[in-house]
Protein backbone atom coordinates (compact mmCIF):
# COMPACT_ATOMS: atom_id res chain seq x y z
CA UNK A 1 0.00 0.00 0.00
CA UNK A 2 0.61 3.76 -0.48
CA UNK A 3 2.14 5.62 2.46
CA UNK A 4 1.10 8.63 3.48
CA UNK A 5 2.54 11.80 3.99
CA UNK A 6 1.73 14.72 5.43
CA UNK A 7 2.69 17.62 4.88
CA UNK A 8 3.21 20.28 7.73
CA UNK A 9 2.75 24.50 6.56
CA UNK A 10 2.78 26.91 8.81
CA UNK A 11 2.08 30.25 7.49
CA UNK A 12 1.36 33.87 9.09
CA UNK A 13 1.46 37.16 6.83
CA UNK A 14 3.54 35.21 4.00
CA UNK A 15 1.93 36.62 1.14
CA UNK A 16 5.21 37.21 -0.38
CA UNK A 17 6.85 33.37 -0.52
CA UNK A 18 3.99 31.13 0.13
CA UNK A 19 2.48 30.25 -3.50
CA UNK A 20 5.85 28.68 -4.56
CA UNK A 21 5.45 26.49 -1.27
CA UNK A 22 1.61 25.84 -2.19
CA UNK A 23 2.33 25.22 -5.57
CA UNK A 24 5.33 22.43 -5.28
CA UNK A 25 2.80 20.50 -2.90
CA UNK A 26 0.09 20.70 -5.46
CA UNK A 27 2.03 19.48 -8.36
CA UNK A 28 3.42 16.36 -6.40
CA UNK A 29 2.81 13.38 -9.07
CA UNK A 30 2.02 10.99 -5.86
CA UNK A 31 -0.95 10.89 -4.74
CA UNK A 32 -1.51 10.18 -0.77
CA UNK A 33 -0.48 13.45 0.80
CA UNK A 34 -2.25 15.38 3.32
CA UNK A 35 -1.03 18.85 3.07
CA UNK A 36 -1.93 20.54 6.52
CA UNK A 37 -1.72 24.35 6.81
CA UNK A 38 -1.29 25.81 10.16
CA UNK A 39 -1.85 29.99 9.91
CA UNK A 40 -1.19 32.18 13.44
CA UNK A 41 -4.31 34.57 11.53
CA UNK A 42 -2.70 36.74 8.95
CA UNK A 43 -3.52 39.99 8.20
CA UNK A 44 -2.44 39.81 4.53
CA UNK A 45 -3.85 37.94 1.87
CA UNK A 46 -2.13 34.56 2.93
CA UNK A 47 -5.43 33.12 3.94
CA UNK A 48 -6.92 34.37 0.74
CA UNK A 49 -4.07 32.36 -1.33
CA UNK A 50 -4.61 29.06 0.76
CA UNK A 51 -8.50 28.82 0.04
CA UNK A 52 -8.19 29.52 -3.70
CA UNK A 53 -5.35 26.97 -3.62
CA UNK A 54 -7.43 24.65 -1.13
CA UNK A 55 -10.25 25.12 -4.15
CA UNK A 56 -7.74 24.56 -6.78
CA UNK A 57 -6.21 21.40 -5.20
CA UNK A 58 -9.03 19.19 -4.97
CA UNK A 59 -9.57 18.58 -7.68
CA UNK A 60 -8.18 16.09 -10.23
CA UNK A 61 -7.28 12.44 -10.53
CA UNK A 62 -4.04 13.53 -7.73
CA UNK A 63 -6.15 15.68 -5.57
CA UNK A 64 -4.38 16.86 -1.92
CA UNK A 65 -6.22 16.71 1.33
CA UNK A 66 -6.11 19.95 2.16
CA UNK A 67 -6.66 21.42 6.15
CA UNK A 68 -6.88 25.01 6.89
CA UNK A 69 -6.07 25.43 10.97
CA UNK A 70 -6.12 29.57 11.65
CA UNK A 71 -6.05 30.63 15.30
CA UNK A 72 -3.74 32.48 16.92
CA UNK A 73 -0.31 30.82 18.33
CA UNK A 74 2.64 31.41 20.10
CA UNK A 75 4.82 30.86 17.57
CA UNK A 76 6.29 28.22 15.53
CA UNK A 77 7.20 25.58 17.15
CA UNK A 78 3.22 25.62 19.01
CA UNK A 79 2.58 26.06 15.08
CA UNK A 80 4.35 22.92 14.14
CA UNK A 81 2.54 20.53 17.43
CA UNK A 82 -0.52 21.70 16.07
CA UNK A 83 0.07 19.98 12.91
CA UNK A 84 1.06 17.02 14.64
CA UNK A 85 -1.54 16.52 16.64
CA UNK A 86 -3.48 16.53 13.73
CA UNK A 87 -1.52 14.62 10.80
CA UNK A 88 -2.66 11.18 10.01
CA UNK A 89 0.47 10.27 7.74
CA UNK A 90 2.60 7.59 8.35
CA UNK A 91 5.51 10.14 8.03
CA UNK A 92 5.31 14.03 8.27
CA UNK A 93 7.47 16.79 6.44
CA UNK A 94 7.32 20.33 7.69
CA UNK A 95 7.72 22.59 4.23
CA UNK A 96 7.37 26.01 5.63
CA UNK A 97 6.33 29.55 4.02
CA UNK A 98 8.60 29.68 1.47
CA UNK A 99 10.41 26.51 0.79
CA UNK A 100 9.33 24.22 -2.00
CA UNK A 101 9.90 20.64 -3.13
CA UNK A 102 12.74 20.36 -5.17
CA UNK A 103 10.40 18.86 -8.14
CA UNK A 104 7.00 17.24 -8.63
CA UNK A 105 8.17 13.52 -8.33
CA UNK A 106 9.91 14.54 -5.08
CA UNK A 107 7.12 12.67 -3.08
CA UNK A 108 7.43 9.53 -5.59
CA UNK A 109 10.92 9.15 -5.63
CA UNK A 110 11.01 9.06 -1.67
CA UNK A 111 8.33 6.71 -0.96
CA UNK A 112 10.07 3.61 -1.66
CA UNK A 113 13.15 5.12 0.46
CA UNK A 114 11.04 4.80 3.78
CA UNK A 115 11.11 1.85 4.55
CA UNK A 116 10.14 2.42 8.58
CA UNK A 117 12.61 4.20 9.77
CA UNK A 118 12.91 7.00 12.23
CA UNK A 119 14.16 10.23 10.71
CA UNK A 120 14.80 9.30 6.64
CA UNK A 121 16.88 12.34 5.42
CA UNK A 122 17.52 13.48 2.02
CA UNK A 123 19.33 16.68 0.33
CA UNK A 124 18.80 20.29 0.13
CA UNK A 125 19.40 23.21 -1.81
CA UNK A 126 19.80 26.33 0.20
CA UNK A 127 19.60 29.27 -1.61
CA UNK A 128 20.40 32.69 -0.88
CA UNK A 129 20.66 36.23 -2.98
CA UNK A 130 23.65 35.12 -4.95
CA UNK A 131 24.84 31.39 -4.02
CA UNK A 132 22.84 28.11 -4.27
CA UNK A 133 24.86 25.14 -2.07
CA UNK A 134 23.72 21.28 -1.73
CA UNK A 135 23.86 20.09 1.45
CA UNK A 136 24.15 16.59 1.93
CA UNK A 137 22.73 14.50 4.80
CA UNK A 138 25.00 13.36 7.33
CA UNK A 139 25.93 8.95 6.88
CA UNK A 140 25.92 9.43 10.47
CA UNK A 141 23.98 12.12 12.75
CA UNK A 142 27.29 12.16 15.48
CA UNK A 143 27.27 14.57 17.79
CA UNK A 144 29.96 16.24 16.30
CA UNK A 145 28.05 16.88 12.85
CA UNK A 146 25.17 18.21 14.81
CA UNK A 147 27.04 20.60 17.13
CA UNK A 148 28.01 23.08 13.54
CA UNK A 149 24.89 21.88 11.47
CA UNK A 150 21.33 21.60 11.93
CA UNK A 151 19.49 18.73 9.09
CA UNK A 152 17.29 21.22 6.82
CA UNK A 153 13.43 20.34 8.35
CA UNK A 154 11.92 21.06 4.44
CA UNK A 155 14.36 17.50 3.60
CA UNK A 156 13.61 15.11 6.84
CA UNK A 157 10.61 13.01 6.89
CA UNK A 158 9.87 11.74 10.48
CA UNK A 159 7.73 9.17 11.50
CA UNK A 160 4.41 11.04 12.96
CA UNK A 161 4.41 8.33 15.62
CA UNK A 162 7.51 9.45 17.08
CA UNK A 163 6.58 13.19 16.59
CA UNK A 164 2.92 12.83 18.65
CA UNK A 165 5.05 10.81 21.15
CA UNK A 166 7.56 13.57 21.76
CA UNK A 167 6.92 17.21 20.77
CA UNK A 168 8.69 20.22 20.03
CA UNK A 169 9.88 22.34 22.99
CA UNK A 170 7.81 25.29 22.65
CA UNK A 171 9.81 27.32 25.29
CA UNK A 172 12.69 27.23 22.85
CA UNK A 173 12.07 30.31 20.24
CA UNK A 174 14.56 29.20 17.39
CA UNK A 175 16.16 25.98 18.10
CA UNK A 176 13.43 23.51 19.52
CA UNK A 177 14.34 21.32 16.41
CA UNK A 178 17.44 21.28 16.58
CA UNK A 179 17.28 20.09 20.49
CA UNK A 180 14.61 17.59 19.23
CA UNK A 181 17.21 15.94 16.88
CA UNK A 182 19.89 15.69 19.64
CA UNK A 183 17.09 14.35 22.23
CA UNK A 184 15.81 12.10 19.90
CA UNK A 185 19.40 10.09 18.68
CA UNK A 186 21.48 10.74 22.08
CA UNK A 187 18.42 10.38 24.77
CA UNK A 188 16.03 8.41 23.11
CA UNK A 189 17.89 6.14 20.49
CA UNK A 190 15.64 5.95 17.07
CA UNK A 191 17.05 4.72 13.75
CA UNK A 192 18.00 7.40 11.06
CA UNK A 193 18.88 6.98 7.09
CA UNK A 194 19.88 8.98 4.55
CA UNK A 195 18.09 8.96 1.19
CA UNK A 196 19.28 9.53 -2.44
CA UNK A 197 16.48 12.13 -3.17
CA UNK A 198 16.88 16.16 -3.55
CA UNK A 199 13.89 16.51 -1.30
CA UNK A 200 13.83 20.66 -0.81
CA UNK A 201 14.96 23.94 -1.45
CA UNK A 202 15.27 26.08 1.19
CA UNK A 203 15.49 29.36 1.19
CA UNK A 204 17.26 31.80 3.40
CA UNK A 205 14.90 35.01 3.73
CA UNK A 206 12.01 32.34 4.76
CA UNK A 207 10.52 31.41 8.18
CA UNK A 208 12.59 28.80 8.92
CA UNK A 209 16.44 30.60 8.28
């Protein structure tokens, strides 16, 4: 059978960068994905993009569940929990305002890669006014690797189970990821992989740099 993703947005007053992120989910060639958009009430016209693409993107013979979640939040790590409380994917990808799939087989081309484990991670492209750079994933997440890098979110799927069973820190304004990778290999041992897939490109003026 299929796996399912889901995919994790959270948005607020991202008018500017958030169709390329609603538009790389939309043209994913596979077809069970939940995309699950979690807005701390804008005051632009973000929520007017997400129901025209919400109208848009159910339709079709690869139609997206779409979910629209706007209430107010304190910030994005709360943002990100309330996704997971409410993704029913076997694995969950958080693609914030901004970032995009690398391409529309992305999805495809991972599937077969997660095979059950933990935290499957592929490649990025980060991206900033005049450079693009790959970064690879680590063949091992040591200690050492994770004390001068952070993995890119937009490129790590992680098994929902594991994320509704341990949370982000919410008290931690910037770096509750990073501390939830760290936790989650040196506290609480999971299994980790890297795939062969350019899942993401990230860019640096978006919510998550």
């Amino acid at each position: 059978p299929m796996i399912k993703f889901t995919v994790v947005t959270c948005t607020f007053n991202a008018e500017s960068v958030l169709q390329r992120t609603l538009d790389s989910v939309n043209k994913q060639t596979y077809c069970n994905v939940e995309h699950l958009i979690i807005d701390g009430v804008s005051k632009d016209k973000t929520l007017a993009m997400v129901k025209a693409y919400q109208h848009k993107a159910q339709v079709g013979e690869n139609a997206h569940e779409i979910v629209v979640y706007s209430e107010p939040d304190k910030g994005l790590y709360d943002a990100m929990n309330k996704g997971i409380a409410m993704a029913t994917g076997k694995y969950c990808i958080f693609m914030n305002s901004g970032d995009h799939f690398f391409s529309a087989t992305t999805l495809e081309d991972a599937a077969p890669q997660l095979d059950g484990t933990d935290y499957c991670v592929g490649r990025t492209i980060v991206l900033d006014e005049k450079y693009a750079s790959l970064r690879m994933p680590p063949k091992s997440p040591t200690l050492r690797y994770l004390s001068d890098n952070a993995l890119q979110h937009q490129s790590t799927f992680i098994k929902t189970k594991l994320l509704k069973e341990h949370t982000y820190d919410e008290s931690l304004k910037i770096a509750a990821d990073w501390a939830h990778f760290i936790e989650s290999w040196y506290v609480r041992p999971h299994s980790y992989k890297p795939i062969d897939t350019l899942v993401a490109v990230f860019y640096l003026d978006g919510i998550s740099f």
